[in-house]
Protein backbone atom coordinates (compact mmCIF):
# COMPACT_ATOMS: atom_id res chain seq x y z
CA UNK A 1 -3.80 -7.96 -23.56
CA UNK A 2 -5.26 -10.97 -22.58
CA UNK A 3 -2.49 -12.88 -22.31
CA UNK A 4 -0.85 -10.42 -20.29
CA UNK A 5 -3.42 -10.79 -17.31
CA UNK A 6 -3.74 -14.79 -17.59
CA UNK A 7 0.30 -14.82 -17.24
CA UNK A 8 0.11 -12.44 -14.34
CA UNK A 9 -2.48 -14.65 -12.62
CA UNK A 10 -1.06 -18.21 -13.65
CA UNK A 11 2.43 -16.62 -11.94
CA UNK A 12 0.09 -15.43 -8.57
CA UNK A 13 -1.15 -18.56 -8.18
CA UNK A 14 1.83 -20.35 -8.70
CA UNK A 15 4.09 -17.99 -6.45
CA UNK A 16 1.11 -18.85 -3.32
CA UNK A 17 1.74 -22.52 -4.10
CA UNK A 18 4.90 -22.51 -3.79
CA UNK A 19 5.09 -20.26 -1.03
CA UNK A 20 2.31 -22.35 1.21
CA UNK A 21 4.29 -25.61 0.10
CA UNK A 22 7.85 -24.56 1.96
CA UNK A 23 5.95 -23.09 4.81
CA UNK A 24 4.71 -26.29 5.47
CA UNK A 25 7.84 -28.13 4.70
CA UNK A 26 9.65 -25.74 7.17
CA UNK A 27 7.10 -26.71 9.34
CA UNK A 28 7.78 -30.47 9.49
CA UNK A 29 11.22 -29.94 9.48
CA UNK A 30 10.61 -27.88 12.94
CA UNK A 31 8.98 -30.31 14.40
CA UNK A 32 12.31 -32.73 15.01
CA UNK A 33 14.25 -29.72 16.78
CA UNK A 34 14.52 -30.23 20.70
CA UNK A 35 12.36 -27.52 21.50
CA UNK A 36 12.96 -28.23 25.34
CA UNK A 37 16.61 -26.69 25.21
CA UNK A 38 15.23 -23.72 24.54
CA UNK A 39 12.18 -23.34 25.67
CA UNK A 40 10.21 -24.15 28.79
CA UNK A 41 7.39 -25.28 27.80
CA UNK A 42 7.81 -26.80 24.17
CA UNK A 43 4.52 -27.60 23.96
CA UNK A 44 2.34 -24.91 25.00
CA UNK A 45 0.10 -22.89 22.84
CA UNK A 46 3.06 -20.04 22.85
CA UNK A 47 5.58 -22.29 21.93
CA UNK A 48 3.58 -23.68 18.75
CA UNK A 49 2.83 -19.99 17.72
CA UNK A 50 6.48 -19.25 17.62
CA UNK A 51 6.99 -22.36 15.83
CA UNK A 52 3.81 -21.31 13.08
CA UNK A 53 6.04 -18.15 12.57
CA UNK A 54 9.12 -19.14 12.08
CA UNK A 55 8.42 -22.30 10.07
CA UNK A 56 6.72 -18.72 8.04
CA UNK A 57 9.68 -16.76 8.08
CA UNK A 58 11.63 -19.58 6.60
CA UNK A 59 9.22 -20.58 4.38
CA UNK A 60 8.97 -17.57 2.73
CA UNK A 61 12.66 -16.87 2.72
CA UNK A 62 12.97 -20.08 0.99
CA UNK A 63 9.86 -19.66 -1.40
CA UNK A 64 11.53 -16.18 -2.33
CA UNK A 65 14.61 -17.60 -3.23
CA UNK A 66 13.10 -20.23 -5.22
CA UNK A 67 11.23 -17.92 -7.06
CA UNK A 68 14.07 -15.17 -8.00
CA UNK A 69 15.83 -18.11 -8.69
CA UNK A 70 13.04 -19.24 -11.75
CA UNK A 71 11.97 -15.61 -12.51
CA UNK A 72 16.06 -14.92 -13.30
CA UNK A 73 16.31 -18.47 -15.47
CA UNK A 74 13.36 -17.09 -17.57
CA UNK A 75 14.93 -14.11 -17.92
CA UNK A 76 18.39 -15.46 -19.53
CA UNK A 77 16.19 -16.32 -22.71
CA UNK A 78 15.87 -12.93 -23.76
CA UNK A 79 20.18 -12.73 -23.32
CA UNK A 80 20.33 -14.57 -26.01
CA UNK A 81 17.30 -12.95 -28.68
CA UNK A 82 18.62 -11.00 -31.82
CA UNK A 83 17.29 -7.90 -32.52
């Protein structure tokens, strides 16, 4: 039962890595776009709060993907296990 709990927590703490690594990446990666074209003031305190959520949204949406993606490539070992 253990073993159960240490593979729950070793896949918790990997999903948060993972997760807080592409919301940073998204992050850089915002950092190139023109903000002037569509925003006033590109760098104002609002304007880098709407930049810390999206570079969140996408970095989660990213992160999720990623991680359905391994969680379903796990999975395709037990296709292939004889009963």
């Amino acid at each position: 039962m253990d073993s159960i709990y240490n593979s729950v927590g070793w896949n918790g703490l990997f999903s948060i890595f993972i997760t807080l690594g592409f919301v940073a990446v998204c992050w850089v990666l915002l950092q190139d776009v023109k903000w002037d074209q569509f925003i006033r003031h590109p760098r104002s305190p609002r304007a880098r709060l709407l930049q810390l959520f999206l570079a969140i949204v996408l970095g989660r949406l990213i992160a999720g993907f990623v991680l359905d993606y391994w969680n379903w490539t796990t999975a395709l070992k037990w296709l292939f296990v004889s009963q």
